[in-house]
PDB file of N, CA and C in Angstrom:
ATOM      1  N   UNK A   1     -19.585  -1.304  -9.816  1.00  0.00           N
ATOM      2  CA  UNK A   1     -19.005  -2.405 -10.560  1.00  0.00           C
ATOM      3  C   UNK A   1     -19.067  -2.107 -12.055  1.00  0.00           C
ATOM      4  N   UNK A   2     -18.071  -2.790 -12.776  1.00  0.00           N
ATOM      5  CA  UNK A   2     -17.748  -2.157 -13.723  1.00  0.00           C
ATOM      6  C   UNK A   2     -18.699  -3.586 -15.021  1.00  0.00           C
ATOM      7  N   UNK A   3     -19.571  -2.873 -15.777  1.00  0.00           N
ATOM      8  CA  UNK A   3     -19.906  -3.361 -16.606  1.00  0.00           C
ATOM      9  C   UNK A   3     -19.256  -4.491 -17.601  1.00  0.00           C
ATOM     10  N   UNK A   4     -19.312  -5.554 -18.042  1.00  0.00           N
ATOM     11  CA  UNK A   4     -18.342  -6.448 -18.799  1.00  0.00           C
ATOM     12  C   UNK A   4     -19.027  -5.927 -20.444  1.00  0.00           C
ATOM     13  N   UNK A   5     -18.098  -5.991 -21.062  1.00  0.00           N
ATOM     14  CA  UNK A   5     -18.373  -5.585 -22.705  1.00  0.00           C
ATOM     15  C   UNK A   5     -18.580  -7.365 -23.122  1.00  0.00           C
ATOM     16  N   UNK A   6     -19.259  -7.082 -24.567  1.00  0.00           N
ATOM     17  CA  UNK A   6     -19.131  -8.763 -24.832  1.00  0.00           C
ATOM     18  C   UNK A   6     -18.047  -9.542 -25.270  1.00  0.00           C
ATOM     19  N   UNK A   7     -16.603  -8.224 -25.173  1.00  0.00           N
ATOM     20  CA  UNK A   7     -15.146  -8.950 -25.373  1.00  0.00           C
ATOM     21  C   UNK A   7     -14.686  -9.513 -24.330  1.00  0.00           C
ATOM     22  N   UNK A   8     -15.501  -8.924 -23.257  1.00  0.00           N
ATOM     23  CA  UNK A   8     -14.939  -9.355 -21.642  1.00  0.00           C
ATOM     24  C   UNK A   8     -15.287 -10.671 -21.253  1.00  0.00           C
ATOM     25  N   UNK A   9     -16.555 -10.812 -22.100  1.00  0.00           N
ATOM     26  CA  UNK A   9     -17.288 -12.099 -21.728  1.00  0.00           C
ATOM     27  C   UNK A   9     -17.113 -13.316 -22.481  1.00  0.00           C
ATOM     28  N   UNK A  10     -16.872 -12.854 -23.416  1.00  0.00           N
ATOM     29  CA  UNK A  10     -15.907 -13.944 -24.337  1.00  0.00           C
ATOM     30  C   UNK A  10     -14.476 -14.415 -24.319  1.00  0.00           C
ATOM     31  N   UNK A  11     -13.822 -13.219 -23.348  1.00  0.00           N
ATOM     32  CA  UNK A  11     -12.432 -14.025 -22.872  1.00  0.00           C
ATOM     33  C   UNK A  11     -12.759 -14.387 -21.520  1.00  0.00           C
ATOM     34  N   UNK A  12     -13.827 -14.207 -20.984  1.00  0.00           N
ATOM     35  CA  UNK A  12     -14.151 -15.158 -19.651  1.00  0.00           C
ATOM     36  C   UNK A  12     -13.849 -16.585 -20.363  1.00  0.00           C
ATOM     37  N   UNK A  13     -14.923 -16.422 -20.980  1.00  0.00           N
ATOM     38  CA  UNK A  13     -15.944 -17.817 -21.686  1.00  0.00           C
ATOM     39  C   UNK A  13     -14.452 -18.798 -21.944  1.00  0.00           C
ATOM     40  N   UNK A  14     -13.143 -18.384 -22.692  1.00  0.00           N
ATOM     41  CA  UNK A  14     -12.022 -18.799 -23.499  1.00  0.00           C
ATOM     42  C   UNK A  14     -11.431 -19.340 -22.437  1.00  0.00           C
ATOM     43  N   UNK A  15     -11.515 -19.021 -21.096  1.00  0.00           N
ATOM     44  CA  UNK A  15     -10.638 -19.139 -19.952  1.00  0.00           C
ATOM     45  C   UNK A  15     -11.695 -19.530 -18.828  1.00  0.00           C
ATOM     46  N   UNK A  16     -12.287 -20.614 -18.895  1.00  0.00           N
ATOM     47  CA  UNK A  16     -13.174 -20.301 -17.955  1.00  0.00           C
ATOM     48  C   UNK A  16     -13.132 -21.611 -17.277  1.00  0.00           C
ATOM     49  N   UNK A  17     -12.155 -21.986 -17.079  1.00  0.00           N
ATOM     50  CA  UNK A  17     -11.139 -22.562 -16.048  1.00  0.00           C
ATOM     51  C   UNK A  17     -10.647 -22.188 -15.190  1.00  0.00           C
ATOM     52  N   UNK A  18     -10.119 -21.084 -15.561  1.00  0.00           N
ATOM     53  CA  UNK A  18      -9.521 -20.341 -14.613  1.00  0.00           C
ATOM     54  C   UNK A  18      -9.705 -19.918 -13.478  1.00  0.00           C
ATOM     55  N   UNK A  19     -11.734 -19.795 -13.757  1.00  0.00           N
ATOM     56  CA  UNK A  19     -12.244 -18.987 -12.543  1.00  0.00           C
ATOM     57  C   UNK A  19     -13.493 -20.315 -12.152  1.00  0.00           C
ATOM     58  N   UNK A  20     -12.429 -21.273 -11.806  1.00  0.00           N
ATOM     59  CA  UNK A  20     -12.908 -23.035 -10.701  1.00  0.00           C
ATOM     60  C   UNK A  20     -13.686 -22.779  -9.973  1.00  0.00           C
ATOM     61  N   UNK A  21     -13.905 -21.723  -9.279  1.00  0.00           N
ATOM     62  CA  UNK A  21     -15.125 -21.600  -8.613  1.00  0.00           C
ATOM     63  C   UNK A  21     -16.129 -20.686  -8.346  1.00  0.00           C
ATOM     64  N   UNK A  22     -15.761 -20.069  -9.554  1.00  0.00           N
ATOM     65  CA  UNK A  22     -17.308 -19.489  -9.324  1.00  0.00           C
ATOM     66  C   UNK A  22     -18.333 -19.940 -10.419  1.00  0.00           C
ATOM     67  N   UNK A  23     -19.805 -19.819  -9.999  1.00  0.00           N
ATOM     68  CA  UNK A  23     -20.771 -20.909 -10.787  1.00  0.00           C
ATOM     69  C   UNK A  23     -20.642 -20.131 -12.124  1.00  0.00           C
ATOM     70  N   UNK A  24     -21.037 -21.249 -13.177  1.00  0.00           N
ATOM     71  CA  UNK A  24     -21.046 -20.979 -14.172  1.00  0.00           C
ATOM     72  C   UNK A  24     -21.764 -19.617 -14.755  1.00  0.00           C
ATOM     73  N   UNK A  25     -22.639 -19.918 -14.260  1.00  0.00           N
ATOM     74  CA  UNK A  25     -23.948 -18.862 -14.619  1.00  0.00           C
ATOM     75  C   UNK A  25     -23.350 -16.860 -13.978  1.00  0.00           C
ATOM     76  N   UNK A  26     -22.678 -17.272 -13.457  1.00  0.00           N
ATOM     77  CA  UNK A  26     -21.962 -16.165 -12.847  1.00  0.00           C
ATOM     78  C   UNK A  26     -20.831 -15.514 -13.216  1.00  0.00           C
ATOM     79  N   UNK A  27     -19.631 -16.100 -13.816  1.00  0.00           N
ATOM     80  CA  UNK A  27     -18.881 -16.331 -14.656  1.00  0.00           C
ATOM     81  C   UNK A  27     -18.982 -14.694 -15.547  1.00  0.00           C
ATOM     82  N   UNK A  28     -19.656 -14.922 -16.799  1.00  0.00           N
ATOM     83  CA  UNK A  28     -19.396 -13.552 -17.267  1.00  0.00           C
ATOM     84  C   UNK A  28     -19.822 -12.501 -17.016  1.00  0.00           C
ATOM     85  N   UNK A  29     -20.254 -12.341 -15.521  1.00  0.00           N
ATOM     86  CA  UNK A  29     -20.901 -10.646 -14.698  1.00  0.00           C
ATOM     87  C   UNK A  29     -19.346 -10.502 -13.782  1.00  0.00           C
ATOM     88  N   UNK A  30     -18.189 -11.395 -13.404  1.00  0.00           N
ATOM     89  CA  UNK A  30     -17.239 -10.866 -12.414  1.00  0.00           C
ATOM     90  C   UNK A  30     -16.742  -9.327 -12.626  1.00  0.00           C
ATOM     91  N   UNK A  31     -16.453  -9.381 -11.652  1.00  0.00           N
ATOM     92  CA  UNK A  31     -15.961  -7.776 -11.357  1.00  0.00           C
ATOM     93  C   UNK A  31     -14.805  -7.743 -12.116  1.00  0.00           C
ATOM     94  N   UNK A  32     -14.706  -6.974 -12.513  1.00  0.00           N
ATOM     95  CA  UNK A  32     -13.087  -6.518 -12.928  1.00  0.00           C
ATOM     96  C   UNK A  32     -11.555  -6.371 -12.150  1.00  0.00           C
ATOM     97  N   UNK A  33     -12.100  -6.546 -10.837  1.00  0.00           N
ATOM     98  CA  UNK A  33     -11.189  -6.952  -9.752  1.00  0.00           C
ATOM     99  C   UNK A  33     -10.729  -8.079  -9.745  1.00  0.00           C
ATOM    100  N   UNK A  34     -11.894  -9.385  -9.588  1.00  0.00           N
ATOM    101  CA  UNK A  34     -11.435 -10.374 -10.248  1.00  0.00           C
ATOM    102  C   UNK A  34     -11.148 -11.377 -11.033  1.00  0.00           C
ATOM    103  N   UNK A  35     -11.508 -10.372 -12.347  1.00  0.00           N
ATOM    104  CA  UNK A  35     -10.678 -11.128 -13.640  1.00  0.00           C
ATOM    105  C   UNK A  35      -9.344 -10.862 -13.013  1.00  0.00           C
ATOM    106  N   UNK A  36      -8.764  -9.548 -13.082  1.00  0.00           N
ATOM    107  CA  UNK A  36      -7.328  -8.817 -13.140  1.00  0.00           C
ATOM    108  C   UNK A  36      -6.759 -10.117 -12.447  1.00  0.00           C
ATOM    109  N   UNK A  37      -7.124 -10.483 -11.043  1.00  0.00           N
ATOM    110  CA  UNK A  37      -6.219 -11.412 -10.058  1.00  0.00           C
ATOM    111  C   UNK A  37      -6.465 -12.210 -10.576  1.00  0.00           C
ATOM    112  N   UNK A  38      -7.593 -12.817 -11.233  1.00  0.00           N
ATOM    113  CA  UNK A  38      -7.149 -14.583 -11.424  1.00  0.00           C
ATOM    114  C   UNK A  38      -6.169 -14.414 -12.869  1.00  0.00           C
ATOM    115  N   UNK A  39      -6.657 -13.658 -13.716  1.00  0.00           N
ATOM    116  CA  UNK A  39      -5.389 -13.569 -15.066  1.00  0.00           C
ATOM    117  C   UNK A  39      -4.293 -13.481 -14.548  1.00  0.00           C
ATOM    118  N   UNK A  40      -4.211 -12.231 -13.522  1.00  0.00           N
ATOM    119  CA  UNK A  40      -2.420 -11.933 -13.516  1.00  0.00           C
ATOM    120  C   UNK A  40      -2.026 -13.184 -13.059  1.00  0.00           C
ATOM    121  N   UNK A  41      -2.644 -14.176 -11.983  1.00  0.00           N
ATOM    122  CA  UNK A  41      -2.159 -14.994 -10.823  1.00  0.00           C
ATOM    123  C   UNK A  41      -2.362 -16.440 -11.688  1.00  0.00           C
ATOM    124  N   UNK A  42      -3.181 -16.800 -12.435  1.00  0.00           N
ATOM    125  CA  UNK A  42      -2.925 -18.409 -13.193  1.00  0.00           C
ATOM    126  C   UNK A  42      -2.973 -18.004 -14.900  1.00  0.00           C
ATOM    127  N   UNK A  43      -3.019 -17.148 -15.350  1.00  0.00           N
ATOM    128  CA  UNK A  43      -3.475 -17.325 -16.579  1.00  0.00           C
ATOM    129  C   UNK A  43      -1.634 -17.040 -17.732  1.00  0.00           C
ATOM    130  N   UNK A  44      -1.834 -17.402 -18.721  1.00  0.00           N
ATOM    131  CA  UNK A  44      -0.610 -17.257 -19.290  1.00  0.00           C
ATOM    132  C   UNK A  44       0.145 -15.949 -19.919  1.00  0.00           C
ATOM    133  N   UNK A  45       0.859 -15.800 -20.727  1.00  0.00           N
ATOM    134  CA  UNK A  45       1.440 -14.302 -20.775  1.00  0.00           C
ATOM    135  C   UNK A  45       0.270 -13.987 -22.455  1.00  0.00           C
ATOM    136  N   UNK A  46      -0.363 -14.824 -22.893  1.00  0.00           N
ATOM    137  CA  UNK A  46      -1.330 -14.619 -24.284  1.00  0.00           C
ATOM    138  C   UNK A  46      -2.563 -14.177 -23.583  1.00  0.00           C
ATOM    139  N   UNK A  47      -2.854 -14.647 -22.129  1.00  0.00           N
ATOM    140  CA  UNK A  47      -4.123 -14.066 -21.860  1.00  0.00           C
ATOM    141  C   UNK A  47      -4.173 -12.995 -20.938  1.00  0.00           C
ATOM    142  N   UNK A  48      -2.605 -12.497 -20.421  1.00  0.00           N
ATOM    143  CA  UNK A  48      -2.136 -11.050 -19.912  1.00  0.00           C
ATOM    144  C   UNK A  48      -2.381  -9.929 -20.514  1.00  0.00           C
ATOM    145  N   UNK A  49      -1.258 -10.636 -22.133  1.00  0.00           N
ATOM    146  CA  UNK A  49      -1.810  -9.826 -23.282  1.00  0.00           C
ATOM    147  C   UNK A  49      -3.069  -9.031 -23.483  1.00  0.00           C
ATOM    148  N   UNK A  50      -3.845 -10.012 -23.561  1.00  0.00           N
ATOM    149  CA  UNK A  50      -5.494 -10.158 -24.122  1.00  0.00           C
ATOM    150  C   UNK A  50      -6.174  -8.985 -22.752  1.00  0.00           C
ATOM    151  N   UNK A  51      -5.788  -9.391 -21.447  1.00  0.00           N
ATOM    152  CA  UNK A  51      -6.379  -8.837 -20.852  1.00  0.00           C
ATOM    153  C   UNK A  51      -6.139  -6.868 -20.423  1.00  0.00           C
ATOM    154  N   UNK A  52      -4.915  -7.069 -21.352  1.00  0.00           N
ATOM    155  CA  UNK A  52      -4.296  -5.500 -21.221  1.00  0.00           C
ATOM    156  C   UNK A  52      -5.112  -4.770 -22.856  1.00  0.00           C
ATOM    157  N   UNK A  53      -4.911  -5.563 -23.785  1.00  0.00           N
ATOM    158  CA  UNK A  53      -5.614  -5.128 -24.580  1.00  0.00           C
ATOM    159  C   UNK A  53      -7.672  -4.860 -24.490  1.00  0.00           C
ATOM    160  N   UNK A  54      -7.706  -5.449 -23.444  1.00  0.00           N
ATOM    161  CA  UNK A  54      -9.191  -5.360 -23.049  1.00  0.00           C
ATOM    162  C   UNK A  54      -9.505  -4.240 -22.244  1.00  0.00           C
ATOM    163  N   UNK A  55      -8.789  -4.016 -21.257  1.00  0.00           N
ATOM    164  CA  UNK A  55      -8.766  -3.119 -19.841  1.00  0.00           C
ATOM    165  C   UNK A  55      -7.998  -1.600 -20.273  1.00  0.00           C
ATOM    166  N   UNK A  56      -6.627  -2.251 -20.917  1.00  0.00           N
ATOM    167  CA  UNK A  56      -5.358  -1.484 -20.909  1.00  0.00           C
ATOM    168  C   UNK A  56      -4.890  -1.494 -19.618  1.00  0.00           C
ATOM    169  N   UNK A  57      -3.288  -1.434 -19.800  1.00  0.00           N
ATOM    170  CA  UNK A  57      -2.336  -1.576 -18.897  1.00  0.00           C
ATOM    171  C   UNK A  57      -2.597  -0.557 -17.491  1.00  0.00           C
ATOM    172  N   UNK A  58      -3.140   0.572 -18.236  1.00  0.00           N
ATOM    173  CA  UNK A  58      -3.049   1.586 -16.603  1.00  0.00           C
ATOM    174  C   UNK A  58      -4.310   0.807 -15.577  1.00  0.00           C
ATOM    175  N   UNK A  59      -5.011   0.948 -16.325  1.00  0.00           N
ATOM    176  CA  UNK A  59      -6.511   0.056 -15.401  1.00  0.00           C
ATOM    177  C   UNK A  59      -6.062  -1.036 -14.695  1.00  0.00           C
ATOM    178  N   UNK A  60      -5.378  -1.908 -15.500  1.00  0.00           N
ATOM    179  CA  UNK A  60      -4.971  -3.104 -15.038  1.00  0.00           C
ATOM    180  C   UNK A  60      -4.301  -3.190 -13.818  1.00  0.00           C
ATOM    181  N   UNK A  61      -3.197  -1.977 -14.066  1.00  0.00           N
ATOM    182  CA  UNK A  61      -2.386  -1.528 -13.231  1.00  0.00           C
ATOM    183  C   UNK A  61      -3.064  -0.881 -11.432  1.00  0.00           C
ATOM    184  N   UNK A  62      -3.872   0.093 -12.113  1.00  0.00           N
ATOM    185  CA  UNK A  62      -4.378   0.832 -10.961  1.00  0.00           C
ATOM    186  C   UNK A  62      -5.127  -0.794 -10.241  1.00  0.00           C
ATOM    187  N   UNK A  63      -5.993  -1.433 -10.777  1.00  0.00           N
ATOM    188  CA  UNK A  63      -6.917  -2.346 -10.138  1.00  0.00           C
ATOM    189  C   UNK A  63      -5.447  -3.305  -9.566  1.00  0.00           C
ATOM    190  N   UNK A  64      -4.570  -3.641  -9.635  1.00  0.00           N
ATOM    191  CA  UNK A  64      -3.891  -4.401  -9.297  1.00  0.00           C
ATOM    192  C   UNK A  64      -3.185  -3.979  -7.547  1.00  0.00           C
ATOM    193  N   UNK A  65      -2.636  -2.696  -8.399  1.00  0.00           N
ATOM    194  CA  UNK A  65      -1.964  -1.444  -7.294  1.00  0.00           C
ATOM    195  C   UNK A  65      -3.053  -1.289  -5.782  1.00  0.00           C
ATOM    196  N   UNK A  66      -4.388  -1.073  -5.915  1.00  0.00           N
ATOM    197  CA  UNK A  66      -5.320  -1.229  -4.881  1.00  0.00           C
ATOM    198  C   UNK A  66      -5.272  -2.735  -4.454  1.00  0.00           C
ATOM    199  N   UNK A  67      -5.238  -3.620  -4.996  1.00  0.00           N
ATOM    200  CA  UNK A  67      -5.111  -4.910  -4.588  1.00  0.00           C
ATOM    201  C   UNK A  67      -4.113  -5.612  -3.319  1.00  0.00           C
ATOM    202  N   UNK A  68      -2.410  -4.700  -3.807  1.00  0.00           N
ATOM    203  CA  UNK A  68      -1.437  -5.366  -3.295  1.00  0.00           C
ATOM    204  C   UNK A  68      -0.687  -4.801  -1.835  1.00  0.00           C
ATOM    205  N   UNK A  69      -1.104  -3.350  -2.256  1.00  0.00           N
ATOM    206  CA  UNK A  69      -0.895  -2.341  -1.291  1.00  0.00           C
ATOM    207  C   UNK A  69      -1.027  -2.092  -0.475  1.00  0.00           C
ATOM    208  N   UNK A  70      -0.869  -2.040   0.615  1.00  0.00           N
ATOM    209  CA  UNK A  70      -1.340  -2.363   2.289  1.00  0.00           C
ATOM    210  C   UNK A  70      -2.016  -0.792   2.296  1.00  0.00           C
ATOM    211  N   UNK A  71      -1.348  -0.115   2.049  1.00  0.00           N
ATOM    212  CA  UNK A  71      -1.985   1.585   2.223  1.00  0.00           C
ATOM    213  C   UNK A  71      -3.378   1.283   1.890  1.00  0.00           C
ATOM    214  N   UNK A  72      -3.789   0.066   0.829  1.00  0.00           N
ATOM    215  CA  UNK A  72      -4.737   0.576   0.558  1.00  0.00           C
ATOM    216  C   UNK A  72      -6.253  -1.026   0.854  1.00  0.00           C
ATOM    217  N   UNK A  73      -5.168  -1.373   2.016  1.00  0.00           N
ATOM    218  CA  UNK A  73      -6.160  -2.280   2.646  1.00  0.00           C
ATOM    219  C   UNK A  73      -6.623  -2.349   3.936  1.00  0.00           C
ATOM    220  N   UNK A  74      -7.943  -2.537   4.202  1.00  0.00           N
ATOM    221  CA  UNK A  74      -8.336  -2.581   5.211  1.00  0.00           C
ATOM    222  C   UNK A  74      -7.983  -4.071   6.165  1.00  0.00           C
ATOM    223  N   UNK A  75      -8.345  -3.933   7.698  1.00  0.00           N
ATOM    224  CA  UNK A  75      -7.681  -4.960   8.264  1.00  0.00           C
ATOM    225  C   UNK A  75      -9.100  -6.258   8.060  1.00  0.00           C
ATOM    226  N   UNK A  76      -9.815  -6.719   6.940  1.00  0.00           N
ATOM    227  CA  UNK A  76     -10.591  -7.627   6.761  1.00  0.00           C
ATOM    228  C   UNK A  76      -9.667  -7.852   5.512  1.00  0.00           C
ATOM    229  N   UNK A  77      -9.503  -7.391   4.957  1.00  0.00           N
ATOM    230  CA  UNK A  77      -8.424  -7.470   3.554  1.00  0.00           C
ATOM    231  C   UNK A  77      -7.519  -8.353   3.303  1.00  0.00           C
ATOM    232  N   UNK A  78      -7.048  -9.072   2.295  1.00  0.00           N
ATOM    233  CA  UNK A  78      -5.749  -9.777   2.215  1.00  0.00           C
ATOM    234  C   UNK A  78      -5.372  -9.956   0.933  1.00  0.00           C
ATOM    235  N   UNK A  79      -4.236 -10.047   0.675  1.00  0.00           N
ATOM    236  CA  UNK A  79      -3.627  -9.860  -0.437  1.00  0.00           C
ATOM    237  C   UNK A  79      -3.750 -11.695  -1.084  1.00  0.00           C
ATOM    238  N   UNK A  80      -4.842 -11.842  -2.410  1.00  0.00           N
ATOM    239  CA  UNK A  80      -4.709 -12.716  -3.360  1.00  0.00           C
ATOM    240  C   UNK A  80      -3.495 -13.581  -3.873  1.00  0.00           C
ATOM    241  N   UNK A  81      -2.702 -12.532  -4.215  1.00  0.00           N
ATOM    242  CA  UNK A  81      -1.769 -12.556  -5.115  1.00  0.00           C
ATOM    243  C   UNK A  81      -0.281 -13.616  -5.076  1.00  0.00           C
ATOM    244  N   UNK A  82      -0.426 -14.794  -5.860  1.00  0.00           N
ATOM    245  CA  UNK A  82       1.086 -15.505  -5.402  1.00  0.00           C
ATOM    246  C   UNK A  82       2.012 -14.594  -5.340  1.00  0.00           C
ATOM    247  N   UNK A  83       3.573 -14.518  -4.888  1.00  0.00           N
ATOM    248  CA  UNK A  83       4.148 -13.827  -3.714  1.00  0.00           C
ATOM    249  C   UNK A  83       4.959 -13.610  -5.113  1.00  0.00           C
ATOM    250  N   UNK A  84       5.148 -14.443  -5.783  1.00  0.00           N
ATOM    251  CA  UNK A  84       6.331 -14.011  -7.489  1.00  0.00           C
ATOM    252  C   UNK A  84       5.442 -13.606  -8.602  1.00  0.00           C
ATOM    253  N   UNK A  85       4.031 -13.341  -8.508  1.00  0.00           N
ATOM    254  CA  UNK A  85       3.541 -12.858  -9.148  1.00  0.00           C
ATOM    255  C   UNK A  85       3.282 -11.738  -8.782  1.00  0.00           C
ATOM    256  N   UNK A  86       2.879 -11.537  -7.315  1.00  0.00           N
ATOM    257  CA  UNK A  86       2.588  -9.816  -6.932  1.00  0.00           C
ATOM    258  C   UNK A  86       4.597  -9.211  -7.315  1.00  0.00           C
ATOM    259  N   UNK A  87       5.616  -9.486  -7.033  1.00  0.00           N
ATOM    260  CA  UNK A  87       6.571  -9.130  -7.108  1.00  0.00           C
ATOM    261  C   UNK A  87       7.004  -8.558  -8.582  1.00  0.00           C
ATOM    262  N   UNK A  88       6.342  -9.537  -9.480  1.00  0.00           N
ATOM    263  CA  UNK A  88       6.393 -10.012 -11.026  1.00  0.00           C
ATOM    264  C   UNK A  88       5.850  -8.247 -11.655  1.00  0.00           C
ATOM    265  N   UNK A  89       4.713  -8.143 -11.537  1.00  0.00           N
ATOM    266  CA  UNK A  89       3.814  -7.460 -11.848  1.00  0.00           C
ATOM    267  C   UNK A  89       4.164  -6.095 -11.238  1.00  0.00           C
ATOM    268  N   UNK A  90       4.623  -6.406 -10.023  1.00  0.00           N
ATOM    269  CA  UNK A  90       4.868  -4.575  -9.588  1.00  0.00           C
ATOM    270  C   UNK A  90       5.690  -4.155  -9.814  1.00  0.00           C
ATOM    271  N   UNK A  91       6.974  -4.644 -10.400  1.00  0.00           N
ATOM    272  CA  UNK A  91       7.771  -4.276 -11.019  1.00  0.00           C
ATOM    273  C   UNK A  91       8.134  -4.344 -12.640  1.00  0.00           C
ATOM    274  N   UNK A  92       7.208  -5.072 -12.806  1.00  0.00           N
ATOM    275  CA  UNK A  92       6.626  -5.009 -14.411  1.00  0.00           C
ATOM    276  C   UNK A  92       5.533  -3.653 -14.846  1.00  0.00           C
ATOM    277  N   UNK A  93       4.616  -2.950 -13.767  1.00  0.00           N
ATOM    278  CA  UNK A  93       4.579  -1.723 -14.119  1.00  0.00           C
ATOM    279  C   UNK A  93       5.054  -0.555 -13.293  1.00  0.00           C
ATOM    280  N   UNK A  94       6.064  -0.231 -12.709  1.00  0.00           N
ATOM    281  CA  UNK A  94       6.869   0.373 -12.519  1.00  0.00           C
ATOM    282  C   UNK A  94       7.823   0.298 -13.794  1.00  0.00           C
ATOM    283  N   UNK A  95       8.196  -0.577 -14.208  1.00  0.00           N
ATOM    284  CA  UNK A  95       9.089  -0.125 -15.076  1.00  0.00           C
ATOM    285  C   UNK A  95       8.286   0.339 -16.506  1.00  0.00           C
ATOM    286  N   UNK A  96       7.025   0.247 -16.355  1.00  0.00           N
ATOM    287  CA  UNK A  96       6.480   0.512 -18.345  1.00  0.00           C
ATOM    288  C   UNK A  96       5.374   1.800 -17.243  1.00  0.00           C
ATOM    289  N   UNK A  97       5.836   2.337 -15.950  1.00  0.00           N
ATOM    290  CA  UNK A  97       5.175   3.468 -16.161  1.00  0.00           C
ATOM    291  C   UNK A  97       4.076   3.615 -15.387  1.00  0.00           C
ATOM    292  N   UNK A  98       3.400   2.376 -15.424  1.00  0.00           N
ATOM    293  CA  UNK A  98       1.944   1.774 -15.878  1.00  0.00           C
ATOM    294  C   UNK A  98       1.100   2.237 -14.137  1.00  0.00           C
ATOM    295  N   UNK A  99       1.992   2.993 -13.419  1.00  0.00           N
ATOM    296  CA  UNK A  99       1.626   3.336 -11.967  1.00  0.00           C
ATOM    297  C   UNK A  99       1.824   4.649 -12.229  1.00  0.00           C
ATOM    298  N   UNK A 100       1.787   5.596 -12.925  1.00  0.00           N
ATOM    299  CA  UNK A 100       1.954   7.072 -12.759  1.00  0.00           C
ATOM    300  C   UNK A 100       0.965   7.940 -12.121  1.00  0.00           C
ATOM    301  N   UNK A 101      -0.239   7.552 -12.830  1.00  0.00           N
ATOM    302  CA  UNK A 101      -1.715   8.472 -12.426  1.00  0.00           C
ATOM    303  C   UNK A 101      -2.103   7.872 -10.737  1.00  0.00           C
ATOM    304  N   UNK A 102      -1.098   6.695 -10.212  1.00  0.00           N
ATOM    305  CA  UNK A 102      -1.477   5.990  -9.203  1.00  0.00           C
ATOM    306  C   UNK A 102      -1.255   6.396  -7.716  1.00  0.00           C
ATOM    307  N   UNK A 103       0.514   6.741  -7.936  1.00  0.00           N
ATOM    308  CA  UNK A 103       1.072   6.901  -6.773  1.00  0.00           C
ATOM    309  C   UNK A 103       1.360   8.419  -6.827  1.00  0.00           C
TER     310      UNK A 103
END
């Protein structure tokens, strides 16, 4: 698991609505798996931004790409992702690239 920096934890903290259920106290240790899904899936295009400038787009990308991908799920697995947002996004990095080192 990937360590949170204290920029990570401070755009938890900014958005921390977002993530309704998990306890507070828990909040700024999440995985980086799921920040990526709850940002990409409720959060707005300023805290997409924010979160590409935190991660960068390929990370974002790769953590997303393992997410949506059946290749790369097991049968306990299921895909998070609202159905126009996984659509949104995979063709939002396909087109900036943002899947090269991936596929």
């Amino acid at each position: 698991m990937d360590t949170n920096t204290p920029e990570i934890k401070q755009f938890i903290r900014e958005n921390t609505a977002l993530f309704w259920y998990i306890p507070e106290k828990a909040k700024e240790n999440i995985s980086h798996e799921t920040l990526v899904e709850f940002i990409l899936n409720y959060g707005d295009e300023k805290n997409v931004k924010k979160l590409f400038d935190l991660l960068g787009m390929e990370k974002v990308a790769e953590i997303f790409y393992k997410q949506t991908h059946k290749e790369n799920l097991t049968a306990r697995n299921r895909i998070n992702y609202l159905k126009l947002v996984r659509n949104f996004f995979d063709l939002y990095f396909k087109k900036n690239n943002a899947y090269r080192n991936i596929i």
